[in-house]
C-alpha atoms as a PDB file:
ATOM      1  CA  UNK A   1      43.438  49.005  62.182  1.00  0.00           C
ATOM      2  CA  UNK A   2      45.821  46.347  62.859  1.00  0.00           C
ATOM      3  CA  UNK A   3      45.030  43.631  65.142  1.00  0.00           C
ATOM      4  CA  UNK A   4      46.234  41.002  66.467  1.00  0.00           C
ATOM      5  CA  UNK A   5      45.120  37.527  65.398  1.00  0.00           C
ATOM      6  CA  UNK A   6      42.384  36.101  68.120  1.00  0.00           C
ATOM      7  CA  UNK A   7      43.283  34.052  71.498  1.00  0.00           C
ATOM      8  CA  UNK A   8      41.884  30.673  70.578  1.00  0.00           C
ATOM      9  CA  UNK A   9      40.401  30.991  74.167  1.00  0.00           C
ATOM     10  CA  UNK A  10      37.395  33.115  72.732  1.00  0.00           C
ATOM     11  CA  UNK A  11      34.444  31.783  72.947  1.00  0.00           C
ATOM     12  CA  UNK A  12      32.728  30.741  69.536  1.00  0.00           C
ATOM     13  CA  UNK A  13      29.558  29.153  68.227  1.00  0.00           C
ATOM     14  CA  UNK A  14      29.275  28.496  64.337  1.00  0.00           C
ATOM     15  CA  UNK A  15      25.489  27.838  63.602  1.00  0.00           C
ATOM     16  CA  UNK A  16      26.059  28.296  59.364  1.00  0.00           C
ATOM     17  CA  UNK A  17      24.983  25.162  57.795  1.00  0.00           C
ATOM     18  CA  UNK A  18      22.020  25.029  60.197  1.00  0.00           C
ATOM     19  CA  UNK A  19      18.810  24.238  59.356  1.00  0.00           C
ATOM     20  CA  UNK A  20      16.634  26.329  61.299  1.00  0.00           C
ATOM     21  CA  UNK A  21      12.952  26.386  59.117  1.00  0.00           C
ATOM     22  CA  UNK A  22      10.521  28.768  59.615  1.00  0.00           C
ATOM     23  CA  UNK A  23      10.312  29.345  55.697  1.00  0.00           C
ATOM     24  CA  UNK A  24      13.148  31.840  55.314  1.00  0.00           C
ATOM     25  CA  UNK A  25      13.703  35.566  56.011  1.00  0.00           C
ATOM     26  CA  UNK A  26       9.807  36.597  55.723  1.00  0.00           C
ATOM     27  CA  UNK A  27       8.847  33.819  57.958  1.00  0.00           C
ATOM     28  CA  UNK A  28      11.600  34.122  60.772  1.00  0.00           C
ATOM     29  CA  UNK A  29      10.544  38.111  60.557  1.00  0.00           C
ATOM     30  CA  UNK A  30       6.657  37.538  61.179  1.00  0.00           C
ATOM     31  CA  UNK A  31       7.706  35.310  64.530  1.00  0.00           C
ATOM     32  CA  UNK A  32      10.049  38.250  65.583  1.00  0.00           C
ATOM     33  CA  UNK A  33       7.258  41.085  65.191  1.00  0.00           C
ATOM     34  CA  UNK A  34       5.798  40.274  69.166  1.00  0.00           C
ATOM     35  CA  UNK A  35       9.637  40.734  70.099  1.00  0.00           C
ATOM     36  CA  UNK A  36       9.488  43.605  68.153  1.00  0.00           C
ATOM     37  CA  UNK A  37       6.493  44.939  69.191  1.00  0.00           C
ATOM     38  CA  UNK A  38       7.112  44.334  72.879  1.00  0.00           C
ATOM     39  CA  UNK A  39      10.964  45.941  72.820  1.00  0.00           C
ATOM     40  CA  UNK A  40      10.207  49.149  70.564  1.00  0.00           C
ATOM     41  CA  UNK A  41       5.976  49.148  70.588  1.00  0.00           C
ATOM     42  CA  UNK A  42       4.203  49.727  67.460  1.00  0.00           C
ATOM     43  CA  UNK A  43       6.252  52.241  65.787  1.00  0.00           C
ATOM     44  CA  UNK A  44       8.784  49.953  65.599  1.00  0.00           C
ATOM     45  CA  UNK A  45       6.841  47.098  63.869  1.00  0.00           C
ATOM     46  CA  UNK A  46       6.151  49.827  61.304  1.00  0.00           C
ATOM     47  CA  UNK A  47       9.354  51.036  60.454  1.00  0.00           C
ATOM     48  CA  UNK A  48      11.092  47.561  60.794  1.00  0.00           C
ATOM     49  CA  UNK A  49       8.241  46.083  57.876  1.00  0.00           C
ATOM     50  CA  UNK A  50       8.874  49.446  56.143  1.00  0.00           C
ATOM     51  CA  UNK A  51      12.472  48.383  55.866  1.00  0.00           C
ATOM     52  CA  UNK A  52      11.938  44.721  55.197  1.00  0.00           C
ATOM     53  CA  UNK A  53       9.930  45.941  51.859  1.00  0.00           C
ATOM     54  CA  UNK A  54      12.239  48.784  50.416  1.00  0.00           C
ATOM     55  CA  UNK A  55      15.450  46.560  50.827  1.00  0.00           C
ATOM     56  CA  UNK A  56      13.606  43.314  49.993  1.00  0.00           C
ATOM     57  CA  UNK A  57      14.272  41.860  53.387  1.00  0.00           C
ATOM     58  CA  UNK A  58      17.821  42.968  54.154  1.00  0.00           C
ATOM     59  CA  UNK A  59      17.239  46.114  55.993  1.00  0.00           C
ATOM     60  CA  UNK A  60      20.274  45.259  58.025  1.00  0.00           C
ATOM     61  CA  UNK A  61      20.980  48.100  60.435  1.00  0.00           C
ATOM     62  CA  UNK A  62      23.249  47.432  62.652  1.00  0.00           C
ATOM     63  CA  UNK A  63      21.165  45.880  66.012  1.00  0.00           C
ATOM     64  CA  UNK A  64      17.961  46.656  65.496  1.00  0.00           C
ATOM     65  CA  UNK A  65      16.836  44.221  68.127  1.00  0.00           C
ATOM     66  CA  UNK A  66      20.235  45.053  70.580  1.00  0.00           C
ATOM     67  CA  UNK A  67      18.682  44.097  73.938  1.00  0.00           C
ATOM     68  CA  UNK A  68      16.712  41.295  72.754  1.00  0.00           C
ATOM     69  CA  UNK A  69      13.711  39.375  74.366  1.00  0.00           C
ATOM     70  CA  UNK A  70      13.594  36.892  77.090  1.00  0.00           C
ATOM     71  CA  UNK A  71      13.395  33.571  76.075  1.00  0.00           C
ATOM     72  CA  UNK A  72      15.745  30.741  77.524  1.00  0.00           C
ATOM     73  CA  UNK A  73      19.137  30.598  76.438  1.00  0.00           C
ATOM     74  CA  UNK A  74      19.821  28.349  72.922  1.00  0.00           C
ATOM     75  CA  UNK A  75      22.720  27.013  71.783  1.00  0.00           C
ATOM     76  CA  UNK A  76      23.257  25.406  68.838  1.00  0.00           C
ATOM     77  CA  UNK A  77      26.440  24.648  66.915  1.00  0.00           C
ATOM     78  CA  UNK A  78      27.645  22.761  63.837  1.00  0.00           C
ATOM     79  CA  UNK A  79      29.024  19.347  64.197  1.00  0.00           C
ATOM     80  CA  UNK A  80      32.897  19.932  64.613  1.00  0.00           C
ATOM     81  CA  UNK A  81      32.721  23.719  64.572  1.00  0.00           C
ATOM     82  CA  UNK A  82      29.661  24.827  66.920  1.00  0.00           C
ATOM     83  CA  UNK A  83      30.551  25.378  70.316  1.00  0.00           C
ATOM     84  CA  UNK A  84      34.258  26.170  69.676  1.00  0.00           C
ATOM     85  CA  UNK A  85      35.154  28.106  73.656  1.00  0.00           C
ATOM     86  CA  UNK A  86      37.069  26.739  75.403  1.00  0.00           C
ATOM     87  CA  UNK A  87      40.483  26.521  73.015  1.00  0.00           C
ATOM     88  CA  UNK A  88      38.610  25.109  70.201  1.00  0.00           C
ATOM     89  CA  UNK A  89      38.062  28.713  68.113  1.00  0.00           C
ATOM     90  CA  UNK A  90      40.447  28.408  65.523  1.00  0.00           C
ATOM     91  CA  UNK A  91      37.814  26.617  63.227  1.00  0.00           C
ATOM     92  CA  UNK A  92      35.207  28.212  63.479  1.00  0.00           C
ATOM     93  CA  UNK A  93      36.948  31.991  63.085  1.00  0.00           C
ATOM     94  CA  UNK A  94      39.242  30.567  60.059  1.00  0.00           C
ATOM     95  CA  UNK A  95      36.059  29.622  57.588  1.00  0.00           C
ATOM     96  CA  UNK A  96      37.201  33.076  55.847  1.00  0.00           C
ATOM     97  CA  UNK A  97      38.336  36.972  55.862  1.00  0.00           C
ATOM     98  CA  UNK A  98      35.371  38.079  57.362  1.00  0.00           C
ATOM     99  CA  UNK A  99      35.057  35.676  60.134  1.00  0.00           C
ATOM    100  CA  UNK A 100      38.504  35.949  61.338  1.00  0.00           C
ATOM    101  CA  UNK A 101      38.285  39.748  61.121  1.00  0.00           C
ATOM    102  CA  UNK A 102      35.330  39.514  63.450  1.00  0.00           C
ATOM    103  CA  UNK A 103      37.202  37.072  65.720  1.00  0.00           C
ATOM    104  CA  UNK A 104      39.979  39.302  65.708  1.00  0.00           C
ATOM    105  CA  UNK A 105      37.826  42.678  66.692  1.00  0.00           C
ATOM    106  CA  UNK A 106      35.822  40.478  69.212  1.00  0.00           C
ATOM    107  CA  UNK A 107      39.416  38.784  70.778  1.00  0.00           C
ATOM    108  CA  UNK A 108      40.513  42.426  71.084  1.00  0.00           C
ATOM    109  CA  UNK A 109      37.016  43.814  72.844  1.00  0.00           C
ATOM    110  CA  UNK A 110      37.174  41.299  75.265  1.00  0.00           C
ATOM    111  CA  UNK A 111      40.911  41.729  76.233  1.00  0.00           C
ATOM    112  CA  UNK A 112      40.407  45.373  76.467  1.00  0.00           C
ATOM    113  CA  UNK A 113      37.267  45.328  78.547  1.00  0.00           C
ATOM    114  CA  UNK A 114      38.727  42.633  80.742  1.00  0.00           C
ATOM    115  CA  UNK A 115      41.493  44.954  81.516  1.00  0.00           C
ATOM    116  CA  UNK A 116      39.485  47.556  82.574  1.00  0.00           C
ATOM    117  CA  UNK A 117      37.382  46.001  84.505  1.00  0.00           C
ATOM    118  CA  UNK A 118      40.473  44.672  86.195  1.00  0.00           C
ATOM    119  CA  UNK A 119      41.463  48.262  86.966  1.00  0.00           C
ATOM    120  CA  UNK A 120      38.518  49.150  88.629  1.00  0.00           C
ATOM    121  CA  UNK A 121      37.951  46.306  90.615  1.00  0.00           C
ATOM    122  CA  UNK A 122      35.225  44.875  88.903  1.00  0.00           C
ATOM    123  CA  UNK A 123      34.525  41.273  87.870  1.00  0.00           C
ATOM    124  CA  UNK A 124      34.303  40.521  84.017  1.00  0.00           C
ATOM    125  CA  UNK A 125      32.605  37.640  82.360  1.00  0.00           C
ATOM    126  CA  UNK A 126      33.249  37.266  78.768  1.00  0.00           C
ATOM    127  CA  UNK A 127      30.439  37.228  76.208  1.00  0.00           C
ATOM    128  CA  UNK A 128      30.113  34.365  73.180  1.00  0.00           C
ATOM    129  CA  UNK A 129      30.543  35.127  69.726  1.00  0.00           C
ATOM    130  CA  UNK A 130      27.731  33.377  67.168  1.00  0.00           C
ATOM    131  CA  UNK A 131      28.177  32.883  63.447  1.00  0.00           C
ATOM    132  CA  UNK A 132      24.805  32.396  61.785  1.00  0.00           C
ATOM    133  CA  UNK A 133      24.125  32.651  58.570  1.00  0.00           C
ATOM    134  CA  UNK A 134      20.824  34.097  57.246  1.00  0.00           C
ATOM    135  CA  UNK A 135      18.693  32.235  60.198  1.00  0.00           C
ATOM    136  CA  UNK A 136      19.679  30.968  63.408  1.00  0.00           C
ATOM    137  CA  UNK A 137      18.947  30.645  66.991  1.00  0.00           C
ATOM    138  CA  UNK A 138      19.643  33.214  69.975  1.00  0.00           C
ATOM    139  CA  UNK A 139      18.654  33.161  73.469  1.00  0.00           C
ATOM    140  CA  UNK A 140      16.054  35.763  72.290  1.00  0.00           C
ATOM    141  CA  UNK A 141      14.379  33.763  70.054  1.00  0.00           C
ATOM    142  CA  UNK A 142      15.041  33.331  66.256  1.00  0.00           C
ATOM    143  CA  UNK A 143      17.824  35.278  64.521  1.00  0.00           C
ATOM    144  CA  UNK A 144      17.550  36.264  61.133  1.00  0.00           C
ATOM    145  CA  UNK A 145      19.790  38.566  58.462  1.00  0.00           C
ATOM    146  CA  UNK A 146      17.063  41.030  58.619  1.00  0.00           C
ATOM    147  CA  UNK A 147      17.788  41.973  62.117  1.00  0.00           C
ATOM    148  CA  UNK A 148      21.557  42.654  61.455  1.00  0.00           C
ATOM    149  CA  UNK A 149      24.159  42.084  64.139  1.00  0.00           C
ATOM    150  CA  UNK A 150      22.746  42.368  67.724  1.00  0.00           C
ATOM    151  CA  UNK A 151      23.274  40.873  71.320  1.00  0.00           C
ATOM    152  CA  UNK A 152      21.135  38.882  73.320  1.00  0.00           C
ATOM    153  CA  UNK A 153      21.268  39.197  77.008  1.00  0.00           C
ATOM    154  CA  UNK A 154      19.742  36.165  77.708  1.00  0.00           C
ATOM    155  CA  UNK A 155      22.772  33.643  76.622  1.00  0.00           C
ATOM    156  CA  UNK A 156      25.161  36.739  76.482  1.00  0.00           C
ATOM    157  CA  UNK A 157      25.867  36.195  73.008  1.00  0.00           C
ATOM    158  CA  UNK A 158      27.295  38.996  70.012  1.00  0.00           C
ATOM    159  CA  UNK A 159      25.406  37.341  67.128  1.00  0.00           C
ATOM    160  CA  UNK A 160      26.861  38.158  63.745  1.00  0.00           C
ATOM    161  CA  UNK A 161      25.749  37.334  60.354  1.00  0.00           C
ATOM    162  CA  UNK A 162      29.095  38.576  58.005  1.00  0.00           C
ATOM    163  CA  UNK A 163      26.827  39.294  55.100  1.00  0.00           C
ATOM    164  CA  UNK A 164      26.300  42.254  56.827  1.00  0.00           C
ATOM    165  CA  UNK A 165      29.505  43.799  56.243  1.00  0.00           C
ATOM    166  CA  UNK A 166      29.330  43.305  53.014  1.00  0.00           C
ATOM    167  CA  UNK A 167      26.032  45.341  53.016  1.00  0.00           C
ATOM    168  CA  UNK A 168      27.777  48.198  55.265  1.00  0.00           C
ATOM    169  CA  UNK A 169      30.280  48.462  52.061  1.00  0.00           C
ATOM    170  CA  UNK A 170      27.785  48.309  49.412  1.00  0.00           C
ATOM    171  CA  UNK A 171      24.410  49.569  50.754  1.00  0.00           C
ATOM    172  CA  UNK A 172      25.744  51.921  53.005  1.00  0.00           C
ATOM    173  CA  UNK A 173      28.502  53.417  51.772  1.00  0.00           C
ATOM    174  CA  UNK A 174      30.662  52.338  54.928  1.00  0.00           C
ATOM    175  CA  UNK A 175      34.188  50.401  53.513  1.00  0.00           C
ATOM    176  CA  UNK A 176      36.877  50.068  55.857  1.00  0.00           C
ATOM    177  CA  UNK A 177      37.709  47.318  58.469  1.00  0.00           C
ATOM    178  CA  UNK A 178      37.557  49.826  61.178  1.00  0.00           C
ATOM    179  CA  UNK A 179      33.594  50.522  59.829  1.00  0.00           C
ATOM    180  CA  UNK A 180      33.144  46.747  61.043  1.00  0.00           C
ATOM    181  CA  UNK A 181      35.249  46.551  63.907  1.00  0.00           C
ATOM    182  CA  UNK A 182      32.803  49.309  65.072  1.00  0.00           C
ATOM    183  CA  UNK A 183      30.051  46.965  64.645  1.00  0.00           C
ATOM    184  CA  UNK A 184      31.657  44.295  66.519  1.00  0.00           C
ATOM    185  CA  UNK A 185      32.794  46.955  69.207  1.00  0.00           C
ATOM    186  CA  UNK A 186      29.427  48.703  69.689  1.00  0.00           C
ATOM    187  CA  UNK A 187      27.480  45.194  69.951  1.00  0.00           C
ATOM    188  CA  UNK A 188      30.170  44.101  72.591  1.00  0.00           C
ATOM    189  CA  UNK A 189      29.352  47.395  74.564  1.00  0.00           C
ATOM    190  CA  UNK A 190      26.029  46.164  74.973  1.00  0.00           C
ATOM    191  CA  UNK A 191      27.574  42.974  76.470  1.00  0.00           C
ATOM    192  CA  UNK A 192      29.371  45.699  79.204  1.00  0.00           C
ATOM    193  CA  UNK A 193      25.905  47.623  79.864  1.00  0.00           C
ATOM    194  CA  UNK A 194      24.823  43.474  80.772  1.00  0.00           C
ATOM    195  CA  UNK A 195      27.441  43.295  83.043  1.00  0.00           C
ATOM    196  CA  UNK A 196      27.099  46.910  85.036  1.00  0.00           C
ATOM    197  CA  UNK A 197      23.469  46.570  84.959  1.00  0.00           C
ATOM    198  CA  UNK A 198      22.500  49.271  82.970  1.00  0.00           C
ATOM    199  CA  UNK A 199      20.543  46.967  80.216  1.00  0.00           C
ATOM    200  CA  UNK A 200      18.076  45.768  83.233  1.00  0.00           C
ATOM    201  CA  UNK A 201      17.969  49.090  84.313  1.00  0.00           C
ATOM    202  CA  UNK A 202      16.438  50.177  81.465  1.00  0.00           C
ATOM    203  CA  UNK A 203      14.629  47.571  80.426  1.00  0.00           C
ATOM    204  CA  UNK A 204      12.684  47.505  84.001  1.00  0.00           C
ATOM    205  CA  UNK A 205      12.239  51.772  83.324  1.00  0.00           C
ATOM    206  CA  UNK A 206      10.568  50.404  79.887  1.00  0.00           C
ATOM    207  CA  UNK A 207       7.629  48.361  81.705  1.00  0.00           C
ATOM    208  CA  UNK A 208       6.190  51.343  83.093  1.00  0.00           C
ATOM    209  CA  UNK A 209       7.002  54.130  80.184  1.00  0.00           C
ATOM    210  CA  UNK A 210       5.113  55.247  77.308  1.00  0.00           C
ATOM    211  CA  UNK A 211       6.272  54.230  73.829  1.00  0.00           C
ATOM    212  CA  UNK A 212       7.691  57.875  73.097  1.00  0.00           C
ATOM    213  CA  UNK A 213       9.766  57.335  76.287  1.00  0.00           C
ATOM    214  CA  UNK A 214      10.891  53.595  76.068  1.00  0.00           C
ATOM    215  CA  UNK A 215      11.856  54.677  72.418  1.00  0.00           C
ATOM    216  CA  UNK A 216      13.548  57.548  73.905  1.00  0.00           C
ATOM    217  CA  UNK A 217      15.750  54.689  76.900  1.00  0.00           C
ATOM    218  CA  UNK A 218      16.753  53.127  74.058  1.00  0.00           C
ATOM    219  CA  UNK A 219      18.171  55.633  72.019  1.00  0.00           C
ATOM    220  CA  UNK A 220      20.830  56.358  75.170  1.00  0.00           C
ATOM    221  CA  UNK A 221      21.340  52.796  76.007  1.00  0.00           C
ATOM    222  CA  UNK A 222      22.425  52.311  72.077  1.00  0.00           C
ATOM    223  CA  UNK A 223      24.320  55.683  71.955  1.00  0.00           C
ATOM    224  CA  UNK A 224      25.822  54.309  75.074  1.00  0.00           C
ATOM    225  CA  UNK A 225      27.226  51.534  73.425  1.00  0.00           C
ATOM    226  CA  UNK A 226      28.760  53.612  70.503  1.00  0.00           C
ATOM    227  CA  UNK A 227      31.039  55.403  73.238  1.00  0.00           C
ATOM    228  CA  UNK A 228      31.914  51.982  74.637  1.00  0.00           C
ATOM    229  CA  UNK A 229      32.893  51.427  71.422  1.00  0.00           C
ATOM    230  CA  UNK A 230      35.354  54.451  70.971  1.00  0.00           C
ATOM    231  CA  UNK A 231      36.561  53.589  74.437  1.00  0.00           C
ATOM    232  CA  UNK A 232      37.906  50.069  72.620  1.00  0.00           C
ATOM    233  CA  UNK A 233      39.537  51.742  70.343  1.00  0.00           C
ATOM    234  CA  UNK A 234      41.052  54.523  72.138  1.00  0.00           C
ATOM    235  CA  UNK A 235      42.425  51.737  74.534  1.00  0.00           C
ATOM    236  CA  UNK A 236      43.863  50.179  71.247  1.00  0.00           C
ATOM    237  CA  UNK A 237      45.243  53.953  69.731  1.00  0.00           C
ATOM    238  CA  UNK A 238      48.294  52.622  68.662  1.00  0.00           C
ATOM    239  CA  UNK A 239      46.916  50.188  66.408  1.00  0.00           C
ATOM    240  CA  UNK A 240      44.958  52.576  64.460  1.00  0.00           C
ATOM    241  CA  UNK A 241      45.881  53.586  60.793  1.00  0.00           C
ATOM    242  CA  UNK A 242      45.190  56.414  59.132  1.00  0.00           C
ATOM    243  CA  UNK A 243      41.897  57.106  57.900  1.00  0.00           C
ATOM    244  CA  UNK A 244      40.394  54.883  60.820  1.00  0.00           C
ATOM    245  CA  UNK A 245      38.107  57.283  62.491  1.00  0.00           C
ATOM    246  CA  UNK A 246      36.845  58.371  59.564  1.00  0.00           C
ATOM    247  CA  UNK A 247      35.589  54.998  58.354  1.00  0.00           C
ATOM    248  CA  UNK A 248      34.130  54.264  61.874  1.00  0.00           C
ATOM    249  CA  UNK A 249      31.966  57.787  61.904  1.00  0.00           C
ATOM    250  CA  UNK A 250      31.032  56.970  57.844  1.00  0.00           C
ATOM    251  CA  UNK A 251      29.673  53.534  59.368  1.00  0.00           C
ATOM    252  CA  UNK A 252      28.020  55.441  62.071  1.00  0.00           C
ATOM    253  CA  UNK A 253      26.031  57.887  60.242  1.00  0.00           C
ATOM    254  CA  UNK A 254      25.125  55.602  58.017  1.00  0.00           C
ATOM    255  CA  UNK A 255      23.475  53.593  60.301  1.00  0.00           C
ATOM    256  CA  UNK A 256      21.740  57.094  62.296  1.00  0.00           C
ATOM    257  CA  UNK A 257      17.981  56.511  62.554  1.00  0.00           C
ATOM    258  CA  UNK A 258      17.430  59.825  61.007  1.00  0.00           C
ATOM    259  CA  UNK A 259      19.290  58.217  57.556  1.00  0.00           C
ATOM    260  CA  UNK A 260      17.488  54.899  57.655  1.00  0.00           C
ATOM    261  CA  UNK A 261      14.510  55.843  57.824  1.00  0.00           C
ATOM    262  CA  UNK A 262      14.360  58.860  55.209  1.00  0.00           C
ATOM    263  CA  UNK A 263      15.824  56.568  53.257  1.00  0.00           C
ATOM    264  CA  UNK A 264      13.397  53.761  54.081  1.00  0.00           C
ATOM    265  CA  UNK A 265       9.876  55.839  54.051  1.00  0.00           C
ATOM    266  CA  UNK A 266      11.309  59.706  53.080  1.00  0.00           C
ATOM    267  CA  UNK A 267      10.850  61.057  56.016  1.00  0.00           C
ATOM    268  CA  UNK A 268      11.537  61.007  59.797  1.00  0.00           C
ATOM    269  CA  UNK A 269       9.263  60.335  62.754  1.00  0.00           C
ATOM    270  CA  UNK A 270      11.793  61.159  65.485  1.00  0.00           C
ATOM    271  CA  UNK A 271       9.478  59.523  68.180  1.00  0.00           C
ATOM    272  CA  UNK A 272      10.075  56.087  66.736  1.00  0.00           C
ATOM    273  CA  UNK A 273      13.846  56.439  67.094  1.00  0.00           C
ATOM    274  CA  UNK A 274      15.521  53.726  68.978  1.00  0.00           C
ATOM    275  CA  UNK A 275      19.374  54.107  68.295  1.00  0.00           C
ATOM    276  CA  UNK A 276      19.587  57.828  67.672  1.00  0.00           C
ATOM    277  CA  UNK A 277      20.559  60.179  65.072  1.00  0.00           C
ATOM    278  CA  UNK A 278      23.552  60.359  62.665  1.00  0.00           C
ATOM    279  CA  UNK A 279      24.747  63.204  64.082  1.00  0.00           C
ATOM    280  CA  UNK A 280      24.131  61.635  67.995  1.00  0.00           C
ATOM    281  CA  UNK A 281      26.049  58.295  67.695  1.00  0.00           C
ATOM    282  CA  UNK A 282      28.694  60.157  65.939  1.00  0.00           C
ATOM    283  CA  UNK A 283      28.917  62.254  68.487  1.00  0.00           C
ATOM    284  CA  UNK A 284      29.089  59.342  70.762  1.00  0.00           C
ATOM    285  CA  UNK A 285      31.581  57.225  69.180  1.00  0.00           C
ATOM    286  CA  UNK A 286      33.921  60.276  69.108  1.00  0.00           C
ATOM    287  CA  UNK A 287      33.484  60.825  73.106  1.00  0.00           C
ATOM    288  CA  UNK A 288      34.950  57.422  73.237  1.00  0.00           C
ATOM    289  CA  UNK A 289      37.158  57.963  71.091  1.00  0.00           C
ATOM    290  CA  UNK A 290      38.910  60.985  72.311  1.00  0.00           C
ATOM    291  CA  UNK A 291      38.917  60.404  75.679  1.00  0.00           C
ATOM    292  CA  UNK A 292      38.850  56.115  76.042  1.00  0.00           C
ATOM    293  CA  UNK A 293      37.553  56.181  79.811  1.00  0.00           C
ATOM    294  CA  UNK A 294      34.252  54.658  80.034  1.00  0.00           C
ATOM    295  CA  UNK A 295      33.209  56.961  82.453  1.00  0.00           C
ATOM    296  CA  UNK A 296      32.562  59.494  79.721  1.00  0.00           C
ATOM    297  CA  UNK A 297      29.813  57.115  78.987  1.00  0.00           C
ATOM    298  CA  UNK A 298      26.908  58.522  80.454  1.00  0.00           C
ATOM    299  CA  UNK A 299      24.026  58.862  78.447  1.00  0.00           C
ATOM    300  CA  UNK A 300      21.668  58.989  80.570  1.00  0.00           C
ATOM    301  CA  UNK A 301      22.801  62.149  82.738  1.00  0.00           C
ATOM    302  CA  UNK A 302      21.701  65.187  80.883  1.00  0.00           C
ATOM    303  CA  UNK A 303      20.855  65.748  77.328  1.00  0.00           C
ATOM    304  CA  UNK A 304      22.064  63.974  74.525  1.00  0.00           C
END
């Protein structure tokens, strides 16, 4: 997909180089289990731990905490680099390929959304982007490779650990630049369902529902978020190359529930799922994708 480099009016936060203890991956994971536990209940700590000890700690999978916890907003950035809105992003998106791909992706999200929300007479606040690498800081509490890339709704921030892409390529059999873009896209789809209220919405619904059924919320909120992030790229259709779509539904299969965890634990426990099936956020992504209105976007009418 061919994109257009980033408008150096973005708003970017570099936390790599930070120093954020907690005794690395295993410890920043035992503080996030009551986050865990609290978002996605107990089947969720289960399969999250059962992740964290077939991949050795990088069961990266694309969000797994999308939605986040409550906690007061934190911002940290690196001296000269952290902190970079406001006309200073050109640092901290230039530190290498993959950053300035994500800048690019995330630059491109927020130009497309702010259009549309322009065309329907809405008001649009733009999201942050966060670099972290291996452990950082969210809004949400501590961030760590483990969790993959997510969004916090507390500080409104896409957090995104690059490694991660790397891992789509390898691990997952996902290559492509339009595979990651799709990352990027999806997360910044959660940063829309922020801004229409559909995140509080379900996350008040939650409070009073049974595991099974909170489970079952967040599966459409996150297959939501895949058709927001067709939408992006249908709005962008003539930048697309060939073999695009294809890399975008390898990425999203790959990253299906259903796959993780038979290939986590060999087998499924479809009660536990929080993001959906292969087959449903494939589904999803194409919606987007072959129509670009977000109004096609409605999980949460009918079935799924």
């Amino acid at each position: 997909m061919r994109l257009d480099d980033f408008d150096n009016n973005i708003n970017v936060e570099d936390q790599r180089g930070q120093s954020f203890g907690g005794g690395g991956g295993g410890g920043l994971l035992l503080g996030l289990l009551p986050l865990i536990g609290s978002r996605f209940g107990c089947g969720g700590i289960v399969v999250v731990l059962l992740i964290f000890a077939v991949f050795g700690g990088l069961g990266n999978i694309g969000g797994l905490l999308t939605g986040g916890g409550s906690a007061p907003p934190t911002q940290v950035g690196r001296s000269g680099v952290g902190s970079a809105g406001g006309g200073g992003a050109a640092a901290a998106c230039s530190v290498d390929a993959a950053t300035r791909s994500t800048c690019n992706a995330f630059s491109s999200a927020e130009n497309t959304w702010e259009r549309l929300f322009a065309q329907s007479g809405q008001r649009f606040e733009a999201p942050k982007l966060v670099f972290y690498g291996g452990q950082g800081m969210s809004g949400c509490g501590a961030a760590s490779s483990a969790m993959g890339p997510f969004y916090c709704p507390s500080d409104r921030g896409v957090y995104i650990d690059t490694s991660f892409f790397q891992e789509l390529e390898q691990r997952f059999r996902a290559a492509g630049d339009f595979a990651q873009y799709y990352v990027v896209a999806h997360e910044f789809g959660h940063h829309i369902q922020t801004l229409t209220g559909a995140s509080e919405q379900v996350r008040n619904a939650q409070r009073g529902a049974s595991k099974a059924e909170g489970n079952a919320l967040s599966v459409r909120l996150e297959l939501q978020a895949d058709c927001y992030a067709g939408v992006w790229a249908a709005q962008n259709r003539d930048r697309l190359e060939a073999g695009d779509i294809e890399e975008g539904m390898r990425a999203a299969e790959a990253i299906g529930d259903d796959t993780l965890q038979r290939q986590a634990q060999g087998r499924v426990a479809p009660e536990s799922f929080t993001h959906g099936t292969s087959a449903q956020r494939q589904t999803w992504l194409r919606r987007g994708l072959e129509s670009g209105d977000p109004a096609v976007c409605d999980t949460f009418s009918g079935a799924i």
